[in-house]
N, C-alpha and C. Protein backbone atom coordinates (compact mmCIF):
# COMPACT_ATOMS: atom_id res chain seq x y z
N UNK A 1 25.30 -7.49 -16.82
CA UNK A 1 25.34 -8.74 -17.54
C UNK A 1 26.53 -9.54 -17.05
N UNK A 2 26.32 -10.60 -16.93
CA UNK A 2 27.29 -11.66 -16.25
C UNK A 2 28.42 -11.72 -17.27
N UNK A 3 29.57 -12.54 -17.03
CA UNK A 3 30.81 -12.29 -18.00
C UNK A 3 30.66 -13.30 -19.17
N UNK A 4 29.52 -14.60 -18.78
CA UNK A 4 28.83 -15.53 -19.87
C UNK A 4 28.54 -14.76 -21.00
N UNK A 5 27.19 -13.86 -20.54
CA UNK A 5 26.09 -13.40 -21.39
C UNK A 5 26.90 -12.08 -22.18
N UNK A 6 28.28 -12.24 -22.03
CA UNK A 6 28.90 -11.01 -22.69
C UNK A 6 29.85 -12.17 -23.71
N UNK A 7 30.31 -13.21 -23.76
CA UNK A 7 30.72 -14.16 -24.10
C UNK A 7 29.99 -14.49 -25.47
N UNK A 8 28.90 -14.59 -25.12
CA UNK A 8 27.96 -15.44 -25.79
C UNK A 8 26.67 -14.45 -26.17
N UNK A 9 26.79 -13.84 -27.83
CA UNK A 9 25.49 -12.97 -28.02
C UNK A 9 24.83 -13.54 -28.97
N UNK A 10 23.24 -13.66 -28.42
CA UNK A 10 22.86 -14.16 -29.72
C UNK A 10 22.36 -13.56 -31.13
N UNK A 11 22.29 -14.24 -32.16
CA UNK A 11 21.79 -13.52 -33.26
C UNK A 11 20.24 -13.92 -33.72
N UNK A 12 19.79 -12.70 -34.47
CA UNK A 12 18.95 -12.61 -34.87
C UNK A 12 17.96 -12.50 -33.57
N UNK A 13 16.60 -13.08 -33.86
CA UNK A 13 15.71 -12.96 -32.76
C UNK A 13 15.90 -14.19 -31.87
N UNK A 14 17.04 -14.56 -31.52
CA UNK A 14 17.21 -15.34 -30.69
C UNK A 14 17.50 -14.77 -29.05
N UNK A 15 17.08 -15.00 -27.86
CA UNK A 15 17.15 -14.51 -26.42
C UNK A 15 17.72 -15.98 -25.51
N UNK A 16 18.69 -15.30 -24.90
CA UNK A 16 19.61 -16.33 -23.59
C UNK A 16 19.02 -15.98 -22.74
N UNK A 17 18.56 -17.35 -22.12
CA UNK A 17 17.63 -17.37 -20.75
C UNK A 17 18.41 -17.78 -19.93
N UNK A 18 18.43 -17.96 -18.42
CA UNK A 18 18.46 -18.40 -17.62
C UNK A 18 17.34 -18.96 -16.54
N UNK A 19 17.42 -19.84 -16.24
CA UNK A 19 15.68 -19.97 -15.77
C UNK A 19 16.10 -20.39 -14.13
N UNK A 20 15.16 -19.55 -13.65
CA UNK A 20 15.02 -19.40 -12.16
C UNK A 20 14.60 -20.63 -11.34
N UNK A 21 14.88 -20.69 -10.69
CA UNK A 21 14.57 -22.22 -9.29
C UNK A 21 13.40 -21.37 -8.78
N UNK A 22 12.87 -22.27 -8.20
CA UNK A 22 11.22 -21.90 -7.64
C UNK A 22 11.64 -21.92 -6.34
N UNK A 23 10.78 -20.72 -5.40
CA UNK A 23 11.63 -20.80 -3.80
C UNK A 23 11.11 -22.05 -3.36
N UNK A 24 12.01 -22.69 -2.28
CA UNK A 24 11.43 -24.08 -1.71
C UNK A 24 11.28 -23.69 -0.01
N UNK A 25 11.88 -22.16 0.28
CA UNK A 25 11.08 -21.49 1.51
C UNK A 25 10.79 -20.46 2.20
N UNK A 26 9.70 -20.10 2.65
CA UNK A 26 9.00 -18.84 2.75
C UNK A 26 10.05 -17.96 3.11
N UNK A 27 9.99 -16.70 3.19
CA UNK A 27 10.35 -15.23 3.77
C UNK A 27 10.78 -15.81 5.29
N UNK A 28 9.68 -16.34 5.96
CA UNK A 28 9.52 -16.57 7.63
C UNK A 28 10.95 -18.10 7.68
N UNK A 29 11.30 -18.80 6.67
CA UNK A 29 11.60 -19.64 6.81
C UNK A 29 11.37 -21.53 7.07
N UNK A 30 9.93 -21.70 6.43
CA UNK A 30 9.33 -22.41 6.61
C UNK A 30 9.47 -23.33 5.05
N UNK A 31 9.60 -24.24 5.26
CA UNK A 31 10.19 -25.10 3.69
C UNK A 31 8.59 -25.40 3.16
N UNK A 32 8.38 -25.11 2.12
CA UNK A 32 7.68 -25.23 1.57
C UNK A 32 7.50 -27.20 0.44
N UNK A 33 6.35 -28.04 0.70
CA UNK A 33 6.64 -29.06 0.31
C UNK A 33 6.14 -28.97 -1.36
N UNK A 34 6.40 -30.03 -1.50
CA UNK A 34 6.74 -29.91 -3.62
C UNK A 34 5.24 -29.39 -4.17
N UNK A 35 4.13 -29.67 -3.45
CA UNK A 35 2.82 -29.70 -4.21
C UNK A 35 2.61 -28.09 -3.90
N UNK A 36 3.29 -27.49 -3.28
CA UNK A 36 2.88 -25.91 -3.09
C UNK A 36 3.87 -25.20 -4.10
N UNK A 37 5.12 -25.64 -4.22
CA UNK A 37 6.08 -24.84 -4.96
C UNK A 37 5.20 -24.59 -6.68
N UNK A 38 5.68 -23.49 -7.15
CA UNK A 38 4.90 -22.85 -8.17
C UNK A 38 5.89 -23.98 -9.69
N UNK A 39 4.85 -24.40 -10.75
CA UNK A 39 5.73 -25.11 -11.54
C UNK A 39 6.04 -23.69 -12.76
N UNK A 40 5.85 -22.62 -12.77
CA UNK A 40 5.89 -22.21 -13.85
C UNK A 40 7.77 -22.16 -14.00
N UNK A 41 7.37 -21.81 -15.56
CA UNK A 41 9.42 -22.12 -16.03
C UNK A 41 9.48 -20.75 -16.14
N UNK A 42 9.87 -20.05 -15.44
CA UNK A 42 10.47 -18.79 -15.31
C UNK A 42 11.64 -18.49 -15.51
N UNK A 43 11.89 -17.24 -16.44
CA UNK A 43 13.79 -17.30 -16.20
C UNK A 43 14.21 -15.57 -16.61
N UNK A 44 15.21 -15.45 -16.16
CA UNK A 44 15.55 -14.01 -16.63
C UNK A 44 16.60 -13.45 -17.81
N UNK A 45 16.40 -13.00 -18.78
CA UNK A 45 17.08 -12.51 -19.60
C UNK A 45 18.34 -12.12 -19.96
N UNK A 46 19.47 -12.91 -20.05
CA UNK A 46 20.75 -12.53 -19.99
C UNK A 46 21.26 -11.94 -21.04
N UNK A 47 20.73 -11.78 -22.47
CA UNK A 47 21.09 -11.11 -23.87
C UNK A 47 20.34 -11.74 -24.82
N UNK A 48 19.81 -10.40 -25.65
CA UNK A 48 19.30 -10.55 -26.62
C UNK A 48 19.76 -10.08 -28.01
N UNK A 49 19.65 -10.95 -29.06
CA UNK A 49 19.94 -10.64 -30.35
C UNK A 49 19.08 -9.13 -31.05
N UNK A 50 20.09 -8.74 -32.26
CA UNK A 50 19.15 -7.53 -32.47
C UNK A 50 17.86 -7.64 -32.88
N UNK A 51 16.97 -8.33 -33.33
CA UNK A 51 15.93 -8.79 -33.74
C UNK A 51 15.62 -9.68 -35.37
N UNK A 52 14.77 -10.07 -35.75
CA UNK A 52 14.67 -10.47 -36.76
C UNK A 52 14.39 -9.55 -37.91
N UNK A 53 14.45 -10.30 -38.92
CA UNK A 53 14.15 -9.34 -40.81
C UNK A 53 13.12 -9.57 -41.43
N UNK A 54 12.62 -8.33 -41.82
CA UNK A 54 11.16 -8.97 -42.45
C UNK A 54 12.11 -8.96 -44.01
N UNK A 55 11.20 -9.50 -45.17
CA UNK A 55 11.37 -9.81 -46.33
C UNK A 55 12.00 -8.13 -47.01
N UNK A 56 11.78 -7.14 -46.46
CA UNK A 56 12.68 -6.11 -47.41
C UNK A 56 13.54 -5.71 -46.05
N UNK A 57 14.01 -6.75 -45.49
CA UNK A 57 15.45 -6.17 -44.86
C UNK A 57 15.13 -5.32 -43.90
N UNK A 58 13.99 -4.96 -42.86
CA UNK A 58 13.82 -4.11 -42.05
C UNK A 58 13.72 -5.48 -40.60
N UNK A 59 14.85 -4.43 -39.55
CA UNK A 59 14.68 -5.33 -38.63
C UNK A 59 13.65 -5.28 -37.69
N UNK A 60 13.17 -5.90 -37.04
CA UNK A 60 11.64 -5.98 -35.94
C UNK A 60 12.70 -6.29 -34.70
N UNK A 61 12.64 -5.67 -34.00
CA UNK A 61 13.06 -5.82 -32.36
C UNK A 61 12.41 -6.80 -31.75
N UNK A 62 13.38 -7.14 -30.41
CA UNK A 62 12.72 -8.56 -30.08
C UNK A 62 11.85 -7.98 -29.12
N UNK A 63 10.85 -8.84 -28.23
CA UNK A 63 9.47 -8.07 -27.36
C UNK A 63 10.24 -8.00 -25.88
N UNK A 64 11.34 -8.60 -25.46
CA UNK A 64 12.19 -8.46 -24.54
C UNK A 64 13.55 -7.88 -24.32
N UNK A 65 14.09 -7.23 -22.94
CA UNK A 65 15.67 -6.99 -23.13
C UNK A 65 15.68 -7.33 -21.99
N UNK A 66 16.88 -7.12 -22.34
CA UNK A 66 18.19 -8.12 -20.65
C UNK A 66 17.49 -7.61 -19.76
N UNK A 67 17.56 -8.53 -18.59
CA UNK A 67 16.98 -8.22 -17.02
C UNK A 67 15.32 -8.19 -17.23
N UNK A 68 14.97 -8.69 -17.80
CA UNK A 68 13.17 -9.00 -18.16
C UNK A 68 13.01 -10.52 -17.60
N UNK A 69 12.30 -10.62 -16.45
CA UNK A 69 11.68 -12.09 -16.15
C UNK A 69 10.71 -12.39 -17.43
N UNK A 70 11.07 -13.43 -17.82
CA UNK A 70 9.86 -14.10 -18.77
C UNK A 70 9.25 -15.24 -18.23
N UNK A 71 8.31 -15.94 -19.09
CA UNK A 71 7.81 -17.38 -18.67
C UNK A 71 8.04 -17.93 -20.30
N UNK A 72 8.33 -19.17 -19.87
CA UNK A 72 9.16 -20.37 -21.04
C UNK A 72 8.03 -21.31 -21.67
N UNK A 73 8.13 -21.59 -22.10
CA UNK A 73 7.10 -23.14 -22.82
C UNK A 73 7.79 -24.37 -21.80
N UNK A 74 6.93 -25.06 -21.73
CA UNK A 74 7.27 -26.31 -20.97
C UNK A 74 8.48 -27.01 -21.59
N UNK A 75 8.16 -26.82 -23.00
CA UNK A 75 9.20 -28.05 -23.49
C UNK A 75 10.03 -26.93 -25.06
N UNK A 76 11.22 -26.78 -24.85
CA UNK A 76 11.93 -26.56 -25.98
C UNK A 76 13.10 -25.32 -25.96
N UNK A 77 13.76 -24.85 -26.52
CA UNK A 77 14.95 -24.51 -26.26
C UNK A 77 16.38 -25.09 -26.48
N UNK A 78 16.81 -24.13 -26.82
CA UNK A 78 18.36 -25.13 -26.59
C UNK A 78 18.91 -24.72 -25.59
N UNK A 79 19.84 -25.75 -25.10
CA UNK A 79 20.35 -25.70 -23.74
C UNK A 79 21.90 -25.74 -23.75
N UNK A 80 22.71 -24.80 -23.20
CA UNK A 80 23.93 -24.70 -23.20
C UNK A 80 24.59 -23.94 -22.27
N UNK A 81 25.75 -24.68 -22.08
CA UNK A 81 26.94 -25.12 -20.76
C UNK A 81 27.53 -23.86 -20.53
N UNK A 82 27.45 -22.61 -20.04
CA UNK A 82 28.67 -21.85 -20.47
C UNK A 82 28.97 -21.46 -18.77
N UNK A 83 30.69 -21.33 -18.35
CA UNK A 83 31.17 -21.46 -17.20
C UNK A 83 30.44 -21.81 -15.88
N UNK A 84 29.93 -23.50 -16.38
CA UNK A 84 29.20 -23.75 -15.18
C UNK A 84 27.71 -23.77 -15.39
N UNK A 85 27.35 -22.57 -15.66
CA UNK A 85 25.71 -22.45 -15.53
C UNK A 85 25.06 -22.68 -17.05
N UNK A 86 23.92 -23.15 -16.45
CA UNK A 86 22.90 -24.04 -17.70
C UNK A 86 22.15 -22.52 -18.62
N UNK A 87 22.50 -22.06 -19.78
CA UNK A 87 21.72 -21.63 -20.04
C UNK A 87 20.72 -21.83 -20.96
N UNK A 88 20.09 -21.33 -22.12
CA UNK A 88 18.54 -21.31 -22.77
C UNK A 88 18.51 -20.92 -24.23
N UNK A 89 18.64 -21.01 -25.15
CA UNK A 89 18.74 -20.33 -25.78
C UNK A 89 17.19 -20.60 -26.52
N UNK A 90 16.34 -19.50 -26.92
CA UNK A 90 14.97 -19.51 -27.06
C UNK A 90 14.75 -18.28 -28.79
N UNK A 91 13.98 -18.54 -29.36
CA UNK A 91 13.79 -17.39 -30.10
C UNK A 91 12.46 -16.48 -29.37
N UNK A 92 12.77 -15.20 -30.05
CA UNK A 92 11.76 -14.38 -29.75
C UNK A 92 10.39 -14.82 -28.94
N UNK A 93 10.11 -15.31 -30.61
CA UNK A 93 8.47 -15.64 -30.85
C UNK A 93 8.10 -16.98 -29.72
N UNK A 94 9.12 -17.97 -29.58
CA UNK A 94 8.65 -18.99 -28.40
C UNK A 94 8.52 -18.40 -26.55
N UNK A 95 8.58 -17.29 -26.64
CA UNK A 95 8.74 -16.74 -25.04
C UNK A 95 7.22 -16.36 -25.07
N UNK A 96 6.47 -17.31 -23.51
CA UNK A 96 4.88 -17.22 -24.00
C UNK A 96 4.59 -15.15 -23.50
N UNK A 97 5.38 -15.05 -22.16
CA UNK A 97 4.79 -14.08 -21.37
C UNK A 97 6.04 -13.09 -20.99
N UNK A 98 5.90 -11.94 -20.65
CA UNK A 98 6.59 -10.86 -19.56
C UNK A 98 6.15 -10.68 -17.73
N UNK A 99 6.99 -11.20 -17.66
CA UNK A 99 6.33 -11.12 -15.51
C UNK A 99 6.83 -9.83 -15.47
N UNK A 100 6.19 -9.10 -14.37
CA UNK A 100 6.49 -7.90 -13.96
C UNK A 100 5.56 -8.37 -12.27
């Protein structure tokens, strides 16, 4: 974990993203132009809160942990500055997918 994501933990079922740049060129070295690059919002997991509470106080774990690529919703999140890099802050339940 980066010295941010040790900085900064979140609570409850909340997860710090970082979201990945899409490659712009191949393995071979060949630049790839904008209509080929992939749009999905991908990002990887920098810390997660312990999970959320159901109504008698039992906690539910979140469906991700650190170092898990996810995929994002197009639109939402909070977004915050920490040494430099942009991170994410997302709950649980808004993370659509797990990439593997």
């Amino acid at each position: 974990m980066s010295g941010a994501g040790k900085r900064l933990i979140p609570l409850l079922d909340r997860v710090l993203v970082e979201k990945l740049q899409p490659k712009k060129k191949t393995a071979g070295g060949v630049l790839l132009p904008e209509s080929a690059i992939s749009k999905l919002n991908e990002a990887k997991v920098i810390a997660v809160g312990p999970g959320s509470r159901t109504q008698d106080g039992k906690t539910v774990p979140p469906s991700c942990r650190e170092g898990d690529h996810v995929l994002l919703p197009e639109f939402g999140g909070s977004a915050i500055n920490v040494d430099g890099k942009e991170l994410y802050l997302y709950r649980d339940e808004e993370i659509l997918a797990k990439l593997e």
